[in-house]
C-alpha atoms as a PDB file:
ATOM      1  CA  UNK A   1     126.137 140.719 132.418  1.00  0.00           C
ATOM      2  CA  UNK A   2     124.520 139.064 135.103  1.00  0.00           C
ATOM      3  CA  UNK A   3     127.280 139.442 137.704  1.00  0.00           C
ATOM      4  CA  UNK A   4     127.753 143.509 137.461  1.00  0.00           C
ATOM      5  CA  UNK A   5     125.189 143.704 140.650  1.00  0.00           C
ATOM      6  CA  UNK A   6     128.076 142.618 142.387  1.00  0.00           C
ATOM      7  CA  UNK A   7     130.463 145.046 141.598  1.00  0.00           C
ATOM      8  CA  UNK A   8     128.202 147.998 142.235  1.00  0.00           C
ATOM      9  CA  UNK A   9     127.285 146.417 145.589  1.00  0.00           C
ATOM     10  CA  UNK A  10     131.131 145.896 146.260  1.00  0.00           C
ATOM     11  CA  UNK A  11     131.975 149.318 144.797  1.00  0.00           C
ATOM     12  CA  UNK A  12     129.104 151.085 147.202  1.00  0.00           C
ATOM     13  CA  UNK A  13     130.995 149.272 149.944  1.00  0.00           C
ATOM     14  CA  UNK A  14     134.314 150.459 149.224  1.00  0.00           C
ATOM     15  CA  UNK A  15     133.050 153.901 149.027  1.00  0.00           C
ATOM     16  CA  UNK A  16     131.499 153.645 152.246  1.00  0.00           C
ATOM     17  CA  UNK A  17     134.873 152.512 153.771  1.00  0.00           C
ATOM     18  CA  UNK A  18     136.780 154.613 152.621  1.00  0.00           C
ATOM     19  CA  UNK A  19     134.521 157.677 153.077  1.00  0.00           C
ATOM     20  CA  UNK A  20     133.772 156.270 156.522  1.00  0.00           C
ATOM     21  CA  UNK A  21     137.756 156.033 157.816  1.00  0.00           C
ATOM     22  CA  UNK A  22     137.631 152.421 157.625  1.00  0.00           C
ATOM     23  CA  UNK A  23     140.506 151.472 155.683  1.00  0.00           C
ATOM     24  CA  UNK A  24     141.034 147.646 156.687  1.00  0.00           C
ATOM     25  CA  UNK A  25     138.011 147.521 155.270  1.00  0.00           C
ATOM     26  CA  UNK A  26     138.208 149.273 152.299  1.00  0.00           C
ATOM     27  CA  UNK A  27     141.729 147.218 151.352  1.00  0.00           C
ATOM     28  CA  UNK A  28     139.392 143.786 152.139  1.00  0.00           C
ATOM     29  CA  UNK A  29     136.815 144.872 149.976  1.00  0.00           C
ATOM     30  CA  UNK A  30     139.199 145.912 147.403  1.00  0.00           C
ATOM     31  CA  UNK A  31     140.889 142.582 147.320  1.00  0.00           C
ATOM     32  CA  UNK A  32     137.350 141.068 146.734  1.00  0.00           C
ATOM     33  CA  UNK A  33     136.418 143.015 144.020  1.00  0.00           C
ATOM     34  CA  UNK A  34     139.630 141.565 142.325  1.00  0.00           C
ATOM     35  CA  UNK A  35     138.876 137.813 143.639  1.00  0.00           C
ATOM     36  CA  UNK A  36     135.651 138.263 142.167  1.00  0.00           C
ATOM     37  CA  UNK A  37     136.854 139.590 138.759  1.00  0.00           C
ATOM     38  CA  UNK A  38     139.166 136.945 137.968  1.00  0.00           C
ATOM     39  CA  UNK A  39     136.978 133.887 139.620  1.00  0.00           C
ATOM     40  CA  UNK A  40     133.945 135.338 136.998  1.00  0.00           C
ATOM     41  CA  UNK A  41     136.906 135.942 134.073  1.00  0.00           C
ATOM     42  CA  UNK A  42     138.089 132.014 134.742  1.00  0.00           C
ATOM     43  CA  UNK A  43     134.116 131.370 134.897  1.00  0.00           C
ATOM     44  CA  UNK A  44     133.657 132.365 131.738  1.00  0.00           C
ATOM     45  CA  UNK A  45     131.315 135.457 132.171  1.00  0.00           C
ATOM     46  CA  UNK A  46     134.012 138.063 132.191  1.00  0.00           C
ATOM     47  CA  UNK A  47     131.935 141.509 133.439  1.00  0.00           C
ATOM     48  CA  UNK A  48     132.554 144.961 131.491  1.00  0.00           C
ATOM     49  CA  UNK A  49     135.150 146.781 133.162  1.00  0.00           C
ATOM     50  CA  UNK A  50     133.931 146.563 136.640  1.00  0.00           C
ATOM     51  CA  UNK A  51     134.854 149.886 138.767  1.00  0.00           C
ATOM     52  CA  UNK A  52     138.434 150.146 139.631  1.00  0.00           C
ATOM     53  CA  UNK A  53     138.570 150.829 143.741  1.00  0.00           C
ATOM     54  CA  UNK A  54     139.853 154.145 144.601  1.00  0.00           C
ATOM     55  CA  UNK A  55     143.384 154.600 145.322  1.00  0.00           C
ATOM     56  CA  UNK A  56     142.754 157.139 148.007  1.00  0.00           C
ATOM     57  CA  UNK A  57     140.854 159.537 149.769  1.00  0.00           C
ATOM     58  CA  UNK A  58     136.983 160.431 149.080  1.00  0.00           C
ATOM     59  CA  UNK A  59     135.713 159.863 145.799  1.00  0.00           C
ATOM     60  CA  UNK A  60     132.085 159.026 144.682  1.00  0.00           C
ATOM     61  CA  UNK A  61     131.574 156.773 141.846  1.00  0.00           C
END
């Protein structure tokens, strides 16, 4: 899909944040990857299961 660039650069973000004891920004960043899943899902150009954010603590993807 053309779009999935944006969920690894969002996903690489919320790793950082959440790695990084940022979690304001990690819950922002989380709630974008969502906005941006269902804008590109009423778009038309659904993506393949982008990641899922992590529900806590330090994880890599």
């Amino acid at each position: 899909m053309r779009h999935d660039w944006v969920f690894d650069v969002l996903s690489d973000l919320l790793t950082y944040a959440t790695q990084n004891g940022l979690p304001r920004l990690a819950s922002k960043v989380s709630e974008t990857i969502d906005e941006a899943r269902s804008e590109i899902a009423a778009a038309g150009d659904a993506p393949d299961e982008p990641p899922k954010p992590p529900t806590k603590g330090r994880r890599m993807h």
